[in-house]
Protein backbone atom coordinates (compact mmCIF):
# COMPACT_ATOMS: atom_id res chain seq x y z
CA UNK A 1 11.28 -11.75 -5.68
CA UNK A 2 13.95 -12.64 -3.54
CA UNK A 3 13.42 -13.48 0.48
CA UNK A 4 15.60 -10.49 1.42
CA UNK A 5 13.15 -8.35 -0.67
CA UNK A 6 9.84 -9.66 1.04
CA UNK A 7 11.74 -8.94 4.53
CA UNK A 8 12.55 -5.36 3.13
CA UNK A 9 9.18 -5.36 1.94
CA UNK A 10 7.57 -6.30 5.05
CA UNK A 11 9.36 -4.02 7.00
CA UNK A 12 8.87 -0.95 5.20
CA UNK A 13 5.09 -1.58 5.40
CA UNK A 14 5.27 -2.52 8.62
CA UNK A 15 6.96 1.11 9.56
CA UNK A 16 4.49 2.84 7.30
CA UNK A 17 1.35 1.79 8.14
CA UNK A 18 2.72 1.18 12.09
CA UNK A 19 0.88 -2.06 12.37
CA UNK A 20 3.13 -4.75 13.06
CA UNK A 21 1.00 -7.05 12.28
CA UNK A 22 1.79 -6.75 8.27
CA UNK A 23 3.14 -9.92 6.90
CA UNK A 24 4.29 -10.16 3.52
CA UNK A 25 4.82 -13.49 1.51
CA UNK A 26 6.12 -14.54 -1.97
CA UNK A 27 3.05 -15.36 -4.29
CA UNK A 28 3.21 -19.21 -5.10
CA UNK A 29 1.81 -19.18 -8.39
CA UNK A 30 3.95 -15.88 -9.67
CA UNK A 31 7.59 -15.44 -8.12
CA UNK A 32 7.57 -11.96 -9.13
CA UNK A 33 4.61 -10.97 -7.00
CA UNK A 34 3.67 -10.88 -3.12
CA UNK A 35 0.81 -11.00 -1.30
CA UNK A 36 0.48 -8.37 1.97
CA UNK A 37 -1.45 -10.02 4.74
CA UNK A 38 -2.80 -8.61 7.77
CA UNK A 39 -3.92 -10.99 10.39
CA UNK A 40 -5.16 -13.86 8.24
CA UNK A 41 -6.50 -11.92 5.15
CA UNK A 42 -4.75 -10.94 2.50
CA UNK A 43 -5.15 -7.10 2.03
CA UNK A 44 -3.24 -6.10 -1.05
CA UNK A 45 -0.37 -7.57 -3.97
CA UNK A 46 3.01 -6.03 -4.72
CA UNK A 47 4.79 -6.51 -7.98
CA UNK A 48 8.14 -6.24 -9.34
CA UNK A 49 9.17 -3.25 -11.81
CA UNK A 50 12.54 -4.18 -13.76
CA UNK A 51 12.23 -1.44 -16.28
CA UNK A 52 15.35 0.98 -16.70
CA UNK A 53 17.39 -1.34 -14.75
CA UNK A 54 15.87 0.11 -11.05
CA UNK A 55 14.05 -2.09 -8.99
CA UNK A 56 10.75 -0.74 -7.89
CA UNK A 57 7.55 -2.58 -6.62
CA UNK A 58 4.29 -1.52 -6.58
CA UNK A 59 1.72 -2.32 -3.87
CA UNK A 60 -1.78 -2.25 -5.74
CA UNK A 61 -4.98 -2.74 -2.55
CA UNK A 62 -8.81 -2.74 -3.36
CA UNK A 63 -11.05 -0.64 -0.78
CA UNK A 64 -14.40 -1.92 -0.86
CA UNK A 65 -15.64 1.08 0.93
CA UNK A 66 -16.97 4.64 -0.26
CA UNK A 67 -15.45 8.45 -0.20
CA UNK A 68 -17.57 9.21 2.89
CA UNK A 69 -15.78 6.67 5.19
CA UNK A 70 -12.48 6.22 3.57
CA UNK A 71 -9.87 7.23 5.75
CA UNK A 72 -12.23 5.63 8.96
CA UNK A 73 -11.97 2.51 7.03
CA UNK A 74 -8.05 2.82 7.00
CA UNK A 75 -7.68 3.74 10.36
CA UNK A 76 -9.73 0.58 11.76
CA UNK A 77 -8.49 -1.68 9.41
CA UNK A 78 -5.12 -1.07 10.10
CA UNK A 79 -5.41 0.43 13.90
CA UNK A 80 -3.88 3.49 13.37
CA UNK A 81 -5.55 6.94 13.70
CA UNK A 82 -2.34 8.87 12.05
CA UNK A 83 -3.40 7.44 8.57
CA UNK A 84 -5.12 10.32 6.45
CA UNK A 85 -6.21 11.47 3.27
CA UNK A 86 -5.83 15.08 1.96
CA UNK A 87 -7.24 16.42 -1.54
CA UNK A 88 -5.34 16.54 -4.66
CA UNK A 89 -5.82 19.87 -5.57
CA UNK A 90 -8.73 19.75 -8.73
CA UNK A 91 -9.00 16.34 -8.64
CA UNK A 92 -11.93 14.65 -7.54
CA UNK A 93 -11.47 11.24 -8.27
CA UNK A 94 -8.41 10.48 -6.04
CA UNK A 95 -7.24 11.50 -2.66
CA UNK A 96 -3.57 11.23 -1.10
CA UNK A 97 -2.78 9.03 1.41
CA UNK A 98 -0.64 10.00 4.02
CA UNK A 99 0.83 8.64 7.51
CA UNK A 100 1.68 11.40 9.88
CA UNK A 101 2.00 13.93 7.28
CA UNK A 102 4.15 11.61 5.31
CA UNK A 103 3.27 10.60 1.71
CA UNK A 104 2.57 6.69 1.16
CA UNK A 105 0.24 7.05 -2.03
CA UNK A 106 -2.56 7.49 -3.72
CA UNK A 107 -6.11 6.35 -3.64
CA UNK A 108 -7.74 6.82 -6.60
CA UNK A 109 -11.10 6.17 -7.34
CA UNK A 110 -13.06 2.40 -9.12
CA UNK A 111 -15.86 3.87 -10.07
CA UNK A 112 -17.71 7.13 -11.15
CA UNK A 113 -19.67 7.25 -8.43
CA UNK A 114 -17.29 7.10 -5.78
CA UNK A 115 -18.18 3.61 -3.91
CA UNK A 116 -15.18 1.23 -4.36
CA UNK A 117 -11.02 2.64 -4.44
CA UNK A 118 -7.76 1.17 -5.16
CA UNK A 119 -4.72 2.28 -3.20
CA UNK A 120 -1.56 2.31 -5.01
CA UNK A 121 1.83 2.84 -3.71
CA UNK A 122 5.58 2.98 -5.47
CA UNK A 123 8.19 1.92 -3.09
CA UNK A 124 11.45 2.31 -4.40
CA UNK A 125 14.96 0.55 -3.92
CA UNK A 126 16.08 3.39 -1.96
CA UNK A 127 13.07 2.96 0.63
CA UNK A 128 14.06 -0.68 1.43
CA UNK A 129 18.04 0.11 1.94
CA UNK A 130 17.38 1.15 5.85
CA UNK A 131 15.52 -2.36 6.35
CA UNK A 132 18.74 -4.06 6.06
């Protein structure tokens, strides 16, 4: 991963999740990933996706909370009460996750009994090119 990426990178999050105080930084022991920080802790990874010839990453973050307090959980952690999660029609083991209204990803359920998530999120190439 490339410094201009992990700007791009840092920058898109930053925007998304409108919390400035995002920080992304290459991964020593594997160049291909990053680790998302906010404050101190690290919060999530993002890896590289080569295949087809586009450039993708995807931002993989454990929630170590249940269904019940979810999107509080979001909102605190990252101080921003326009975070939200919406149904996915039938399914009951993930959620959308949304920032005013906008798509980000999808939280999708550890466990069968609802108590731990993973939020995963695709940005694309064509995300990052207004960071420049």
């Amino acid at each position: 991963m490339e410094k201009s990426e992990l700007r791009q990178l840092q920058a898109f999050l930053r925007r998304s999740f409108v919390n400035d105080d995002i920080r992304v930084s290459l991964d020593p022991k594997n160049t291909d990933n990053a680790a998302v920080h906010l404050g101190e802790r690290k919060i999530a990874s993002i890896s590289v996706d080569d295949e087809d010839g586009d450039r993708s990453f995807a931002l993989e973050m454990k929630i170590p909370v249940g269904r019940e307090v979810l999107q509080s959980y979001l909102r605190k952690l990252f101080e921003n009460d326009r975070l939200t999660i919406a149904a996915r029609g039938r399914k009951t083991d993930s959620v959308e996750f949304n920032s005013d209204g906008e798509f980000l990803g999808v939280i999708s359920a550890d466990d069968a009994k609802l108590s731990s998530f993973t939020l995963q999120m695709a940005i694309l190439d064509y995300d990052l090119e207004e960071e420049e």
